[in-house]
N, C-alpha and C. Protein backbone atom coordinates (compact mmCIF):
# COMPACT_ATOMS: atom_id res chain seq x y z
N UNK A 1 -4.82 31.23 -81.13
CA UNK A 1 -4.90 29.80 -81.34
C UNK A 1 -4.24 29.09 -80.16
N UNK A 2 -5.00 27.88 -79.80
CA UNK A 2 -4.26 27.11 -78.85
C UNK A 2 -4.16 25.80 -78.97
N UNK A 3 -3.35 25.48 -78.54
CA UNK A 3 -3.02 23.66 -78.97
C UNK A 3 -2.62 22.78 -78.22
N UNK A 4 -3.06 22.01 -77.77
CA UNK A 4 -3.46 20.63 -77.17
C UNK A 4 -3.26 19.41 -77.95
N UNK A 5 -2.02 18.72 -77.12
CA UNK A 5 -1.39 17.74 -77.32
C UNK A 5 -2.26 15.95 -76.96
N UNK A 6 -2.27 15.50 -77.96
CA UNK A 6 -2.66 13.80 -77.85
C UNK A 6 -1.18 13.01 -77.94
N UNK A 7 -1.21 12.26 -77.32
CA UNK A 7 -0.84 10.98 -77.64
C UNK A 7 -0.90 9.38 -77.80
N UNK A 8 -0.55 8.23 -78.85
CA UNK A 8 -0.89 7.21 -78.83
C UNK A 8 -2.51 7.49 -79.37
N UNK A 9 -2.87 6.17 -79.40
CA UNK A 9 -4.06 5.94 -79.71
C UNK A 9 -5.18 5.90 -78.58
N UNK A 10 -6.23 6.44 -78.63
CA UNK A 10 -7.23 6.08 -77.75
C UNK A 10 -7.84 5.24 -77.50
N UNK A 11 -8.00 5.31 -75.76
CA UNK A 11 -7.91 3.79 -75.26
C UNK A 11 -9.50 3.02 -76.53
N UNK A 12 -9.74 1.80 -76.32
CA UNK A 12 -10.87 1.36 -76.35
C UNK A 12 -12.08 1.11 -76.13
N UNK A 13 -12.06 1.84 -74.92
CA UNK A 13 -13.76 1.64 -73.55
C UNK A 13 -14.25 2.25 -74.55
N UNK A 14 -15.78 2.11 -73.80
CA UNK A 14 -16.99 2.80 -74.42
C UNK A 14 -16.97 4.54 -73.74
N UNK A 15 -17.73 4.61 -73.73
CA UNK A 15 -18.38 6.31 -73.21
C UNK A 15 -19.27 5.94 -72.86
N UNK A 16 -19.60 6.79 -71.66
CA UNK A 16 -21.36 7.07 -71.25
C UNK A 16 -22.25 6.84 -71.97
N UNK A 17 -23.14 6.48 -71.70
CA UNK A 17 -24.34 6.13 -72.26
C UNK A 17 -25.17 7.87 -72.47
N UNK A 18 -25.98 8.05 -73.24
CA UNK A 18 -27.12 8.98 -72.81
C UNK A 18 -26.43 10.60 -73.11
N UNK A 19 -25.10 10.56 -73.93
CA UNK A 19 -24.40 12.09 -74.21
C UNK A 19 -24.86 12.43 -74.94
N UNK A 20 -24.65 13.79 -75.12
CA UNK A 20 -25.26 15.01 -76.41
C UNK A 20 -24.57 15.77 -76.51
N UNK A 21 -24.25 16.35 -78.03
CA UNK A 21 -24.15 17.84 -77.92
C UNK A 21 -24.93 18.52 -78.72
N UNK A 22 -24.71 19.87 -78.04
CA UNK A 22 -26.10 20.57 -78.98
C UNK A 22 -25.69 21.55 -79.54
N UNK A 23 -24.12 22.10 -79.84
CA UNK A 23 -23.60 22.74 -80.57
C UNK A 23 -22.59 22.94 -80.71
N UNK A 24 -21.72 23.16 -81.26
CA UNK A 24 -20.14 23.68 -81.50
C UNK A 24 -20.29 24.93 -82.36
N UNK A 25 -19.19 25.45 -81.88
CA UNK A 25 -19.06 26.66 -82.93
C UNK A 25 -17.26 27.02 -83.12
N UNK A 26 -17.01 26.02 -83.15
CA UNK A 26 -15.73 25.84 -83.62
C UNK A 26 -15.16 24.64 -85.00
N UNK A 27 -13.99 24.92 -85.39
CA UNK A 27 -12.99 24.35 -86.53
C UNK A 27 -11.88 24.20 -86.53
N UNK A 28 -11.34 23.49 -87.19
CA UNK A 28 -9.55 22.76 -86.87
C UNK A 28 -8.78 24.82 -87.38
N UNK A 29 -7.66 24.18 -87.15
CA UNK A 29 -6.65 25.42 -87.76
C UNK A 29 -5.59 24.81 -87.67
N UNK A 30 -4.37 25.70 -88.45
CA UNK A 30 -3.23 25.37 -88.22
C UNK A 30 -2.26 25.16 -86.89
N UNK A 31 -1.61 24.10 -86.99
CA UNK A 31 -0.71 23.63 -85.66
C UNK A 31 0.08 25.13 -84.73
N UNK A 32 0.28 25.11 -83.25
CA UNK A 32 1.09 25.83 -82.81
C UNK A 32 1.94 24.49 -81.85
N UNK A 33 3.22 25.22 -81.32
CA UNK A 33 3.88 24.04 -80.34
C UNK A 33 3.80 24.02 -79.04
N UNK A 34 2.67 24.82 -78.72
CA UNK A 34 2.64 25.35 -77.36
C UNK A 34 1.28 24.56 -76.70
N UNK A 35 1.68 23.55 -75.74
CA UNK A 35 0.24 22.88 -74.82
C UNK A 35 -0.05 23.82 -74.35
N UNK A 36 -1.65 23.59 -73.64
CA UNK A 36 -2.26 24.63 -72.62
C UNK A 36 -2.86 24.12 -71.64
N UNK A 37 -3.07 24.70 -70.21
CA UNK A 37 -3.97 24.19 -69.64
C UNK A 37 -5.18 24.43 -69.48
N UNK A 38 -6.36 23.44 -68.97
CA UNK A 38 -7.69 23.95 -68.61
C UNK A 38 -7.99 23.69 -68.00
N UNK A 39 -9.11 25.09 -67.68
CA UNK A 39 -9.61 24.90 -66.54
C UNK A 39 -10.83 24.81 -66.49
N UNK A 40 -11.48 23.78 -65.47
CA UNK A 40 -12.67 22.97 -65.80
C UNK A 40 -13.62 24.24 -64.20
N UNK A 41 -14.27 24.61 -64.75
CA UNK A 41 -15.02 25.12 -63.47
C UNK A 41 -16.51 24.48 -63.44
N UNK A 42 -16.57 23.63 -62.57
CA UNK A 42 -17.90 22.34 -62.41
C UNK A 42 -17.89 22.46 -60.68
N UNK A 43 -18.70 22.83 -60.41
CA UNK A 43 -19.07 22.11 -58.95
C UNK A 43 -19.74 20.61 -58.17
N UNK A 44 -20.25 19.90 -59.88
CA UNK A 44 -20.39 18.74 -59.48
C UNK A 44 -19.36 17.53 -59.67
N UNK A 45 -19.39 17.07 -58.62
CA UNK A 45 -18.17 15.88 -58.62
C UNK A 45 -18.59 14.55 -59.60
N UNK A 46 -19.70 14.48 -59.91
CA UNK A 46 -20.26 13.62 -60.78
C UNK A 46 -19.55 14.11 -62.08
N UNK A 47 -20.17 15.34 -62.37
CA UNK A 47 -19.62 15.51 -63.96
C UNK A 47 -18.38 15.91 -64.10
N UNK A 48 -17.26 16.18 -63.01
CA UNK A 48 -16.29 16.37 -63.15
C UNK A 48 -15.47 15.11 -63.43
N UNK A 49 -16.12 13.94 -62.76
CA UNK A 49 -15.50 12.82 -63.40
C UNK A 49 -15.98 12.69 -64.18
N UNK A 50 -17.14 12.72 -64.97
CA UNK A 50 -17.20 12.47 -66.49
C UNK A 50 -16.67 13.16 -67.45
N UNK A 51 -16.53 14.57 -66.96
CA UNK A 51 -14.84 15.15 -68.06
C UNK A 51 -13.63 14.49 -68.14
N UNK A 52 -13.16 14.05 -67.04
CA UNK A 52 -11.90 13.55 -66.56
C UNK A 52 -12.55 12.29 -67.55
N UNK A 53 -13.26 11.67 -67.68
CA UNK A 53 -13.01 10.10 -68.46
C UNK A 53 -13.43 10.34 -70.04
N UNK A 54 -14.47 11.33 -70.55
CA UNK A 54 -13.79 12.07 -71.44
C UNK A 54 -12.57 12.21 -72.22
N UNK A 55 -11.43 13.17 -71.31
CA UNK A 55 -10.30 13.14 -71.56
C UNK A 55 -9.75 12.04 -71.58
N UNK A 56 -9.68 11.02 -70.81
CA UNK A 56 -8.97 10.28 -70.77
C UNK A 56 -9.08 8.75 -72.48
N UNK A 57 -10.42 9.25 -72.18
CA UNK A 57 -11.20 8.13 -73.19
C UNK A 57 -9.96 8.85 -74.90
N UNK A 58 -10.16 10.09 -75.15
CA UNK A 58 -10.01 10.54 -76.33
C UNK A 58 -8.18 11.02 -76.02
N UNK A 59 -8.03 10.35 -75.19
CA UNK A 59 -6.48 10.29 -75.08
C UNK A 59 -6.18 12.44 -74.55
N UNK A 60 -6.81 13.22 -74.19
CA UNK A 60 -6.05 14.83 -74.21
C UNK A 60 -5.56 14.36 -72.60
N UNK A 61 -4.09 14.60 -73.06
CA UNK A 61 -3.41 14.86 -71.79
C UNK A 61 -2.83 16.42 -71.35
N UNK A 62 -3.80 17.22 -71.57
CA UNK A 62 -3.37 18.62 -71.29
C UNK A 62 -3.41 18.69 -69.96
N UNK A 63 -2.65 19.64 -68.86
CA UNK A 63 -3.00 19.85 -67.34
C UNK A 63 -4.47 20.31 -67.61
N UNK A 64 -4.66 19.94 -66.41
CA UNK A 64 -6.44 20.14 -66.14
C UNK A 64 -6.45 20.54 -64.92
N UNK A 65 -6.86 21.81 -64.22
CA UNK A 65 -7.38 22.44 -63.04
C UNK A 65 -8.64 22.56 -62.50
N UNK A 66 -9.11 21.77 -61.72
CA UNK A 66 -10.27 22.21 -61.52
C UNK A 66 -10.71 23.48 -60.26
N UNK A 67 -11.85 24.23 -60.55
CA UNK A 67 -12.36 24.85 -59.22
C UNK A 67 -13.72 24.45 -59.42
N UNK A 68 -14.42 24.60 -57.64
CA UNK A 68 -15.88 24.34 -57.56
C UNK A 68 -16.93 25.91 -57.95
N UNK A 69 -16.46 26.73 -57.78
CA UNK A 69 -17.48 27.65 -57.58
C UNK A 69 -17.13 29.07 -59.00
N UNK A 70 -17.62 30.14 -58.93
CA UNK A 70 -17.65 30.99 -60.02
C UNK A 70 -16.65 32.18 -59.33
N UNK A 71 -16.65 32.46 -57.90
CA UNK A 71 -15.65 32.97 -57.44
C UNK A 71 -14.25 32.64 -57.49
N UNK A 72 -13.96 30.98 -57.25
CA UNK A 72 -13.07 30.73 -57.52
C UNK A 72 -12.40 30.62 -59.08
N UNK A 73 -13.59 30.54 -60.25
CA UNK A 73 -12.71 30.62 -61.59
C UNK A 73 -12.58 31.76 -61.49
N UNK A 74 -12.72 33.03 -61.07
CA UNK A 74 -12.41 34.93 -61.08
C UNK A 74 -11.15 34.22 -60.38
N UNK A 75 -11.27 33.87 -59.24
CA UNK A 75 -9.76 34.14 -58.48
C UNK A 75 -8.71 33.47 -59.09
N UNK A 76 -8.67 32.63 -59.80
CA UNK A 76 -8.27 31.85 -60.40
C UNK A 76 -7.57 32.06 -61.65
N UNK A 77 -8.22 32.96 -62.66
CA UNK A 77 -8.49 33.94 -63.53
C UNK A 77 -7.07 35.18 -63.63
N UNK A 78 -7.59 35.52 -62.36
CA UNK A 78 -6.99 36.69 -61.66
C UNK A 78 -5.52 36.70 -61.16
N UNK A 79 -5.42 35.35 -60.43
CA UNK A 79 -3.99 35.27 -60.14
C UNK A 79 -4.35 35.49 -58.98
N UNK A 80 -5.54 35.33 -58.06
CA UNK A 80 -5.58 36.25 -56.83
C UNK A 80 -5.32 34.98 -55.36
N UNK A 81 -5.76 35.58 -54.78
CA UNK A 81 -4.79 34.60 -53.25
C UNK A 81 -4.11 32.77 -53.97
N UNK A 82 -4.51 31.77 -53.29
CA UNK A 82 -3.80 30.95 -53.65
C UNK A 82 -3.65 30.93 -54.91
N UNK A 83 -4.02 31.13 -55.27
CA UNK A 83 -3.84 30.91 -57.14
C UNK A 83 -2.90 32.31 -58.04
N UNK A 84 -1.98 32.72 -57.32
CA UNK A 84 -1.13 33.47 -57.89
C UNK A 84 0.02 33.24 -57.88
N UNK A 85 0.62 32.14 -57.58
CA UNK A 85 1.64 30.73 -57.79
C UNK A 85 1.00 30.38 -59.26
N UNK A 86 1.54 31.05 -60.22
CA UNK A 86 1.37 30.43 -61.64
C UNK A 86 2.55 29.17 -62.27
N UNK A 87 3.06 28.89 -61.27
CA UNK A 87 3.61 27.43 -61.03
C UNK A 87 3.29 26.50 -60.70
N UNK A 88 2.21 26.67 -59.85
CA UNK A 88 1.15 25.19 -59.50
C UNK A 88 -0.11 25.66 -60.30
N UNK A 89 -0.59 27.09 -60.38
CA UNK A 89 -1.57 27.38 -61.07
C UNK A 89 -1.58 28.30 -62.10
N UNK A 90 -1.54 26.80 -63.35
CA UNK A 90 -0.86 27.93 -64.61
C UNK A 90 -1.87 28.80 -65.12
N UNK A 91 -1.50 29.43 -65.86
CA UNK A 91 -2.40 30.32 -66.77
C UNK A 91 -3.42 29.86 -67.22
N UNK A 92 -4.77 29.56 -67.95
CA UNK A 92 -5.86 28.49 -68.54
C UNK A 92 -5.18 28.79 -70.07
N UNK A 93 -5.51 27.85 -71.34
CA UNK A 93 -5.87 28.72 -72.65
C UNK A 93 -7.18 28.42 -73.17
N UNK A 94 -7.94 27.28 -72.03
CA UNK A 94 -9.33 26.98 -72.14
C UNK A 94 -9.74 27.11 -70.82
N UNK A 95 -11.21 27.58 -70.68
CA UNK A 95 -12.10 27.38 -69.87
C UNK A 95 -13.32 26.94 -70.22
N UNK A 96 -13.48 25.38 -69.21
CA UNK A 96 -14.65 24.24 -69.51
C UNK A 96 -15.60 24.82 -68.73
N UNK A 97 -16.81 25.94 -68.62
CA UNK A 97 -17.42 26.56 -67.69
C UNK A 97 -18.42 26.28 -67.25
N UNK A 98 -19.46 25.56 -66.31
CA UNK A 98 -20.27 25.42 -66.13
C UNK A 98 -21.57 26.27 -65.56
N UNK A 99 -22.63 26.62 -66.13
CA UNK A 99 -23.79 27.89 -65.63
C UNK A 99 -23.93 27.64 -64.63
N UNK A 100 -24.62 26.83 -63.88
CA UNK A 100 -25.35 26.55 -62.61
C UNK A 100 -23.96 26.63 -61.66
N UNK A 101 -23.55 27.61 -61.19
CA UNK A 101 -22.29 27.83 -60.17
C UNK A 101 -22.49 28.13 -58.53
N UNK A 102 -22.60 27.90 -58.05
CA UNK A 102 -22.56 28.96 -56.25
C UNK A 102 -21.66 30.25 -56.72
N UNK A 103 -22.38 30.99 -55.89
CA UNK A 103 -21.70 32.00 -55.26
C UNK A 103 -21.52 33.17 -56.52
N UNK A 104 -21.42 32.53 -57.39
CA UNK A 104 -21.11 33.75 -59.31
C UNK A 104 -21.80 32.65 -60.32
N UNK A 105 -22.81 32.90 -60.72
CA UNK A 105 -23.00 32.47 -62.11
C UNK A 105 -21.81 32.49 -63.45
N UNK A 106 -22.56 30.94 -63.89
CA UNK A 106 -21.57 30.78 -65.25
C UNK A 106 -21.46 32.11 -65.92
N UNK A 107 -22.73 32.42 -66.59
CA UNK A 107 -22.88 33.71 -67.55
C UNK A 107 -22.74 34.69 -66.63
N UNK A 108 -22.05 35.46 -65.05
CA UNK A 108 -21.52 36.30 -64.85
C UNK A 108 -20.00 36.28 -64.66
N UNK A 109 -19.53 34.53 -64.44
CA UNK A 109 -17.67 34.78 -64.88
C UNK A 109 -17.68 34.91 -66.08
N UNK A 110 -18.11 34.29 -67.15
CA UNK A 110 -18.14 34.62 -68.83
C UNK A 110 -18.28 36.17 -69.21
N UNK A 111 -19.55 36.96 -68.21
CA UNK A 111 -18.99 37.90 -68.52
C UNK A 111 -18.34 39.13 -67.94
N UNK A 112 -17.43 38.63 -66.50
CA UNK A 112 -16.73 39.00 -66.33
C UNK A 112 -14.94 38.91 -67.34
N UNK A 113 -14.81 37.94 -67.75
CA UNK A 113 -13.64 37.09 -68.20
C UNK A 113 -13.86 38.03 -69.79
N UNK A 114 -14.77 38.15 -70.59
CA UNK A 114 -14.70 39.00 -71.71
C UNK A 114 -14.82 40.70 -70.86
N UNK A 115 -14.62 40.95 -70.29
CA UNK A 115 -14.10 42.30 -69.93
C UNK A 115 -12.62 42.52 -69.48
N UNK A 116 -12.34 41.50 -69.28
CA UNK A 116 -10.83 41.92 -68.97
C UNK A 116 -10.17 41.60 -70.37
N UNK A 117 -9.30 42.56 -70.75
CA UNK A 117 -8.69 42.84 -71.47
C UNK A 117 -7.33 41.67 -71.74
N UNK A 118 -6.70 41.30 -70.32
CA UNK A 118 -6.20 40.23 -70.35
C UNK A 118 -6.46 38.64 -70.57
N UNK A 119 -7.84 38.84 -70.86
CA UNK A 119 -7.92 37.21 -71.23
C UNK A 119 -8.68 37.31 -72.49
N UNK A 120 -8.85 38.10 -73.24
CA UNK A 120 -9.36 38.01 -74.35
C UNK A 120 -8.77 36.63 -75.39
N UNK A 121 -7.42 36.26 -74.88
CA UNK A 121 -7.12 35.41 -75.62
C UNK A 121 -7.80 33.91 -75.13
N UNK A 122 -8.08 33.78 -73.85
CA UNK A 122 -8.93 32.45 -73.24
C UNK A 122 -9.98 31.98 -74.16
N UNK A 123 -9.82 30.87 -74.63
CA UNK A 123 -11.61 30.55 -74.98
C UNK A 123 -12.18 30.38 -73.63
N UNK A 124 -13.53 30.26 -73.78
CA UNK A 124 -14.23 29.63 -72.83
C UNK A 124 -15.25 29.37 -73.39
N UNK A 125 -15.60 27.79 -73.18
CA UNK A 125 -16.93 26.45 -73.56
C UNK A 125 -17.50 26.47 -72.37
N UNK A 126 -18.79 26.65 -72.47
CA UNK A 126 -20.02 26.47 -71.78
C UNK A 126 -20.30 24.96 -71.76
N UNK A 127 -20.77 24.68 -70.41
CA UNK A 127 -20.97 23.09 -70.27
C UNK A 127 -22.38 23.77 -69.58
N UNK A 128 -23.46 22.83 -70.06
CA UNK A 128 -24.52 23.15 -69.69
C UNK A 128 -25.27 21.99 -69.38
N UNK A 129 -26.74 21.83 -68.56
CA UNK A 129 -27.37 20.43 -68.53
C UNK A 129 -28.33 20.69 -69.34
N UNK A 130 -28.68 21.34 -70.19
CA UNK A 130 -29.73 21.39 -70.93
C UNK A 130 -29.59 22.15 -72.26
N UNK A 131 -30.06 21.78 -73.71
CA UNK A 131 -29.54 22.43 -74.92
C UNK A 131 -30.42 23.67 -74.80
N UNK A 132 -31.02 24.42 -73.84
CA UNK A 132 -32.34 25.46 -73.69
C UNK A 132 -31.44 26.91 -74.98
N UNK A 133 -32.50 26.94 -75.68
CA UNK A 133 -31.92 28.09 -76.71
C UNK A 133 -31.18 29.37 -76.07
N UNK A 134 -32.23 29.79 -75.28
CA UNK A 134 -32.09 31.05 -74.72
C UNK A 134 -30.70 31.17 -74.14
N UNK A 135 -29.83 29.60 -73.04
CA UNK A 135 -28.59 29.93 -73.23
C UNK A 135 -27.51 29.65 -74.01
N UNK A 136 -28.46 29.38 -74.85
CA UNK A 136 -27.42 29.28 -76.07
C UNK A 136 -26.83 30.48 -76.69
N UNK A 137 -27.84 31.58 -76.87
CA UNK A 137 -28.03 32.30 -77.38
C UNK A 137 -26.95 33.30 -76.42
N UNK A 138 -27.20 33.47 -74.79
CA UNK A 138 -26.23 33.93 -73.91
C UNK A 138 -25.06 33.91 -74.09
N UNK A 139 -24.95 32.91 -74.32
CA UNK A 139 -23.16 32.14 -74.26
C UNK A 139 -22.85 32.37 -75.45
N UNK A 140 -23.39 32.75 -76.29
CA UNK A 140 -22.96 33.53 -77.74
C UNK A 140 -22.72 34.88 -77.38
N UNK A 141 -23.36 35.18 -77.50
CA UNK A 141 -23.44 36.92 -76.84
C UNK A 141 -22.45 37.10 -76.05
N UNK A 142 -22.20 36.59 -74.95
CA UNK A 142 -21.53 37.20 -74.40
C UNK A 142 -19.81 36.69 -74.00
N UNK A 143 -19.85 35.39 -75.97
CA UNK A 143 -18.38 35.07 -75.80
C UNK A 143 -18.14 34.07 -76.11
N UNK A 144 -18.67 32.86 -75.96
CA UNK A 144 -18.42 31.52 -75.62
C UNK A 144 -17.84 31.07 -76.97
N UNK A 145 -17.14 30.50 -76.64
CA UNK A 145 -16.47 29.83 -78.30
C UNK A 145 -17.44 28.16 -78.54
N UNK A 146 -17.66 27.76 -77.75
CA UNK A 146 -18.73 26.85 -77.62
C UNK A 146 -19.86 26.54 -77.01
N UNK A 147 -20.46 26.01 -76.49
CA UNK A 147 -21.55 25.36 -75.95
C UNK A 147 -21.95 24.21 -76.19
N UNK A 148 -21.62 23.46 -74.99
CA UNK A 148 -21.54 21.57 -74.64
C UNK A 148 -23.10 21.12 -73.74
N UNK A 149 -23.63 20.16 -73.88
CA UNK A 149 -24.56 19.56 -73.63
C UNK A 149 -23.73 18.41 -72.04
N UNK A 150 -23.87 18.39 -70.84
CA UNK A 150 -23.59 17.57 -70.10
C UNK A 150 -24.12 16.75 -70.21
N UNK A 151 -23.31 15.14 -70.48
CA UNK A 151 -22.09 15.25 -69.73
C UNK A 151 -21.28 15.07 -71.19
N UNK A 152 -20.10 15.70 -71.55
CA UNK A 152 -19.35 15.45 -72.78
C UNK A 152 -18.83 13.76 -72.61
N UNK A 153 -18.82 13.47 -74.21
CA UNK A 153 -18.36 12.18 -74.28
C UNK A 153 -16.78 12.48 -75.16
N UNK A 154 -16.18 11.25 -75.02
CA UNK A 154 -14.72 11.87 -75.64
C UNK A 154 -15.01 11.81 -77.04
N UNK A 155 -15.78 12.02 -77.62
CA UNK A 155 -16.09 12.26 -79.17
C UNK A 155 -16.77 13.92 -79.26
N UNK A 156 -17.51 14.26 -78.36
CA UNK A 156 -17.41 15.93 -78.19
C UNK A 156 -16.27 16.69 -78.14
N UNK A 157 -15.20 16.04 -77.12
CA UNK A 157 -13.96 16.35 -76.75
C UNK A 157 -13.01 16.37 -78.04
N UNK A 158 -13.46 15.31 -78.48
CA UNK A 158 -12.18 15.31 -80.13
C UNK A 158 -12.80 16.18 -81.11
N UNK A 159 -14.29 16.52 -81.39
CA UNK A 159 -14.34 17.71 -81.93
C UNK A 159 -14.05 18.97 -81.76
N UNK A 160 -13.67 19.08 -80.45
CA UNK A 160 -13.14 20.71 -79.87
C UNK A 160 -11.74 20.76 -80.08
N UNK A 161 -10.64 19.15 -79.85
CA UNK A 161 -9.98 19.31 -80.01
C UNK A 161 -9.51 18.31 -81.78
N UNK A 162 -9.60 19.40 -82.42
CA UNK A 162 -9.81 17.96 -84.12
C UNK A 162 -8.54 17.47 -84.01
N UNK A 163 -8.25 16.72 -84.46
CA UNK A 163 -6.94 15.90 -84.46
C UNK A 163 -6.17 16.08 -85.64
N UNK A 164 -5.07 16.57 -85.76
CA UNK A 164 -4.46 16.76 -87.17
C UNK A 164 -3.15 15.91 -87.66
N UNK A 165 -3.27 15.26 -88.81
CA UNK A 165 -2.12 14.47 -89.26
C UNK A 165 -0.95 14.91 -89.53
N UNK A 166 -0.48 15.75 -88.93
CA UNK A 166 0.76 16.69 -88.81
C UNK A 166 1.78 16.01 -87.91
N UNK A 167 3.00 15.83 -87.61
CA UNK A 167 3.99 15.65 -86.34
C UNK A 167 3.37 15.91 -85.22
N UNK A 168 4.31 14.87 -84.49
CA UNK A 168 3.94 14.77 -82.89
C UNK A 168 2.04 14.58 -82.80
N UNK A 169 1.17 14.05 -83.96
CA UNK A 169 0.09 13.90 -83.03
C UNK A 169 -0.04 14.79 -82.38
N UNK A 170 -0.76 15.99 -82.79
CA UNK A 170 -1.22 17.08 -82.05
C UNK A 170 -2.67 17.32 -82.30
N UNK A 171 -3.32 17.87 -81.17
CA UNK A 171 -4.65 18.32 -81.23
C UNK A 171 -4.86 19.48 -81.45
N UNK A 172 -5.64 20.32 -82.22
CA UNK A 172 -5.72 21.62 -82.46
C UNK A 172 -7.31 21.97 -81.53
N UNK A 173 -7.17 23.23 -81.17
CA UNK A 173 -8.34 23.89 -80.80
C UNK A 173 -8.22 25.28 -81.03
N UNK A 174 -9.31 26.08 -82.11
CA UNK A 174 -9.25 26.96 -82.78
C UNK A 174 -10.85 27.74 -82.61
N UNK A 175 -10.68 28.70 -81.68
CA UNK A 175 -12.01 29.59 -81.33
C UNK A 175 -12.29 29.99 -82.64
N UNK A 176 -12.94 29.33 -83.10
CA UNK A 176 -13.49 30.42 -84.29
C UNK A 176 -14.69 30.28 -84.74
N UNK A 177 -15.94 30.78 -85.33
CA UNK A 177 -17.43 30.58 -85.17
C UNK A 177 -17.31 29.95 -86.53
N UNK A 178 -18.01 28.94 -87.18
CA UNK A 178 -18.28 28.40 -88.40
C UNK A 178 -19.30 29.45 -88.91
């Protein structure tokens, strides 16, 4: 289980026009006290700001890391050259993953990341531009605790992370398949 902290109320703006999602496969759970960070692997700068306002819209102030490419979420992953300073580059307890990658496909870090033994505890959500079954069906198979429709609106975002009336306003996010 991992848990992601809100605070205050969320702002007022609108959201994007034109969002979807085309599935979740997740549910609330019980509180832990431990934030996490995520890591957003998008190579487009477009939709990376539309995560970032997302978050911001539905109030998650968790650290957020981004990388552009599918090599860099492995290296990243890994602890390997710059990213083995787990002081500037913490650990993930989410990964926001996007298919269409340079250099490593989404569905080959996904399924690299379910072979290592050490991250079995990571979720990782598929951000996709299209609800196409077939990767839906992938990103099941081979792990995904979700699958998001680009570009998320902060009402996708508050279903991944449900909000629970417990102390401190905390957000829960709980891999688990309905």
């Amino acid at each position: 289980m991992v848990v992601f902290r809100k605070t205050g109320a969320a702002p007022s703006r609108h959201t994007p026009a034109g969002s979807r999602i085309a599935t979740t496969f997740l549910k609330p759970c019980a509180m832990n006290d431990n934030a996490g960070t995520i890591l957003l692997v998008e190579d487009d700068q477009n939709d990376v700001f539309f995560i970032q306002y997302a978050f911001e819209v539905a109030n998650i102030t968790n650290p957020l890391q981004i990388v552009g490419d599918g090599q860099q979420a492995i290296d990243y992953l890994r602890g390997a050259g710059k990213y083995a300073d787990r002081s500037r580059f913490a650990f993930p307890s989410l990964v926001l993953l996007d298919l269409k990658l340079p250099y490593v496909h989404g569905f080959e870090v996904l399924r690299w990341t379910r072979q290592q033994p050490s991250l079995n505890e990571v979720s990782v959500v598929v951000l996709a531009s299209s609800p196409e079954e077939r990767d839906l069906q992938k990103a099941r198979e081979l792990g995904a605790k979700s699958y998001l429709v680009k570009p998320p609106t902060a009402e996708m975002m508050l279903r991944l992370f449900s909000a629970q009336p417990e102390a401190k306003s905390t957000a829960v996010f709980s891999p688990s398949f309905l």
